[in-house]
Protein backbone atom coordinates (compact mmCIF):
# COMPACT_ATOMS: atom_id res chain seq x y z
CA UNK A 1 0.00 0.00 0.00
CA UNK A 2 1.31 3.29 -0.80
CA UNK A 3 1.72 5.73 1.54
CA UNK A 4 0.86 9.98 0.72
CA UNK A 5 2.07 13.10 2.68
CA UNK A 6 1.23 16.64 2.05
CA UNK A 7 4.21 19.52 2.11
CA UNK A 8 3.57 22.29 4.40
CA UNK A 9 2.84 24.69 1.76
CA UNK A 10 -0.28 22.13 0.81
CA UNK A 11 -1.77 21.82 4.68
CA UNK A 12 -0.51 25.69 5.49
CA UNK A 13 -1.59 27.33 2.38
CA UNK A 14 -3.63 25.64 -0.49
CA UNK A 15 -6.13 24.03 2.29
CA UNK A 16 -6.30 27.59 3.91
CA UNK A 17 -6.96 28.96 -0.12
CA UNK A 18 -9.70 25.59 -0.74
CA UNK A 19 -10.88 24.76 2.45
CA UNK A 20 -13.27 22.48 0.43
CA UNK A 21 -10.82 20.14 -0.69
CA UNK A 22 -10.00 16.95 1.17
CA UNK A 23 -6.96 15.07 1.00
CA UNK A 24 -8.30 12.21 0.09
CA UNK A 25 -9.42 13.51 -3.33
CA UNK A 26 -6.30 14.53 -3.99
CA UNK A 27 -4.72 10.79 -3.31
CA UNK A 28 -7.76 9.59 -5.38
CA UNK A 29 -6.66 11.83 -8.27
CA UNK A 30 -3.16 10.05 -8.11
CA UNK A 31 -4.26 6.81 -8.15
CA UNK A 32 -7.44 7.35 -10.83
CA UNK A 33 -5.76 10.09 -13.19
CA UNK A 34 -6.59 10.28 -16.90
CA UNK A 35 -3.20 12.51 -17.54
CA UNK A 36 0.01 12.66 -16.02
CA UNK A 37 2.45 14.57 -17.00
CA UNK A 38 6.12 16.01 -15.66
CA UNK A 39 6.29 19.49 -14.81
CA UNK A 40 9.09 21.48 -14.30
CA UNK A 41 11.24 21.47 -11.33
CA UNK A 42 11.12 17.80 -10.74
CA UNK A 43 7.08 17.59 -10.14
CA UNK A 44 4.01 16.13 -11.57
CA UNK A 45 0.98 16.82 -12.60
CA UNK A 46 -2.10 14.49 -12.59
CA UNK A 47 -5.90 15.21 -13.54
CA UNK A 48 -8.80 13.28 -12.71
CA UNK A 49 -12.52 14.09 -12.43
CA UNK A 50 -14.38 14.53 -8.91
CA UNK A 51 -17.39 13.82 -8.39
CA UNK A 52 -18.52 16.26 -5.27
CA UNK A 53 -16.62 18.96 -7.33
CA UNK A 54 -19.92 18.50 -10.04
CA UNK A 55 -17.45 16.50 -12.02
CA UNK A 56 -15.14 18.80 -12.71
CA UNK A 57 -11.42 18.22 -12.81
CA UNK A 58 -8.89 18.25 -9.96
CA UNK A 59 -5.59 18.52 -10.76
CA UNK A 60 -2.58 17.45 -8.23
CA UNK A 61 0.88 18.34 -7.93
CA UNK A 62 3.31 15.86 -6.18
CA UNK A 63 6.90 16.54 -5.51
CA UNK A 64 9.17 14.07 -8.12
CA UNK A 65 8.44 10.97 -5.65
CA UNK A 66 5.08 11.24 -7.17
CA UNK A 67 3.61 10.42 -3.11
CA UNK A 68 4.06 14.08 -1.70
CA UNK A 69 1.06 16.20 -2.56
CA UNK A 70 2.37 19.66 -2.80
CA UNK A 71 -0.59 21.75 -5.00
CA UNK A 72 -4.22 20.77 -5.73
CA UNK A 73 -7.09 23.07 -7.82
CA UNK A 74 -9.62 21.99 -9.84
CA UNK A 75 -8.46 22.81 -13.38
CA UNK A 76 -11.17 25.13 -15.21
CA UNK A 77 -8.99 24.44 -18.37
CA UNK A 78 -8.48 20.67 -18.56
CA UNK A 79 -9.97 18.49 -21.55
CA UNK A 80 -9.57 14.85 -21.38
């Protein structure tokens, strides 16, 4: 089983931006993504629909280990 930890920039800042999001969407977004994808400075991105969001698209940004959630927003922009 794989474990997931958040940076302090995720608990101290995005959950005080998105105090709607739960972690466990975010670990659900790694582990169901339609798109991943490097980004720069050794992190990833990874999409995947949420249901409570009304089906829109959460995307998650993990530190190169692809296990430490760093970023999450729901991505106005994505297209499958």
């Amino acid at each position: 089983m794989v474990s997931y930890s958040f940076t302090d920039y995720f608990e101290n800042e995005v959950l005080r931006k998105r105090p709607y999001l739960q972690r466990a969407w975010c670990v659900y977004v790694i582990e169901h993504a339609v798109r991943m994808e490097p980004q720069e400075q050794n992190r990833y991105r990874f999409w995947a629909a949420i249901p409570e969001l009304g089906g829109r698209y959460l995307r998650v940004v993990t530190l190169a280990d692809k296990r430490t959630i760093h970023n999450a927003f729901p991505d106005r922009g994505f297209t499958p």
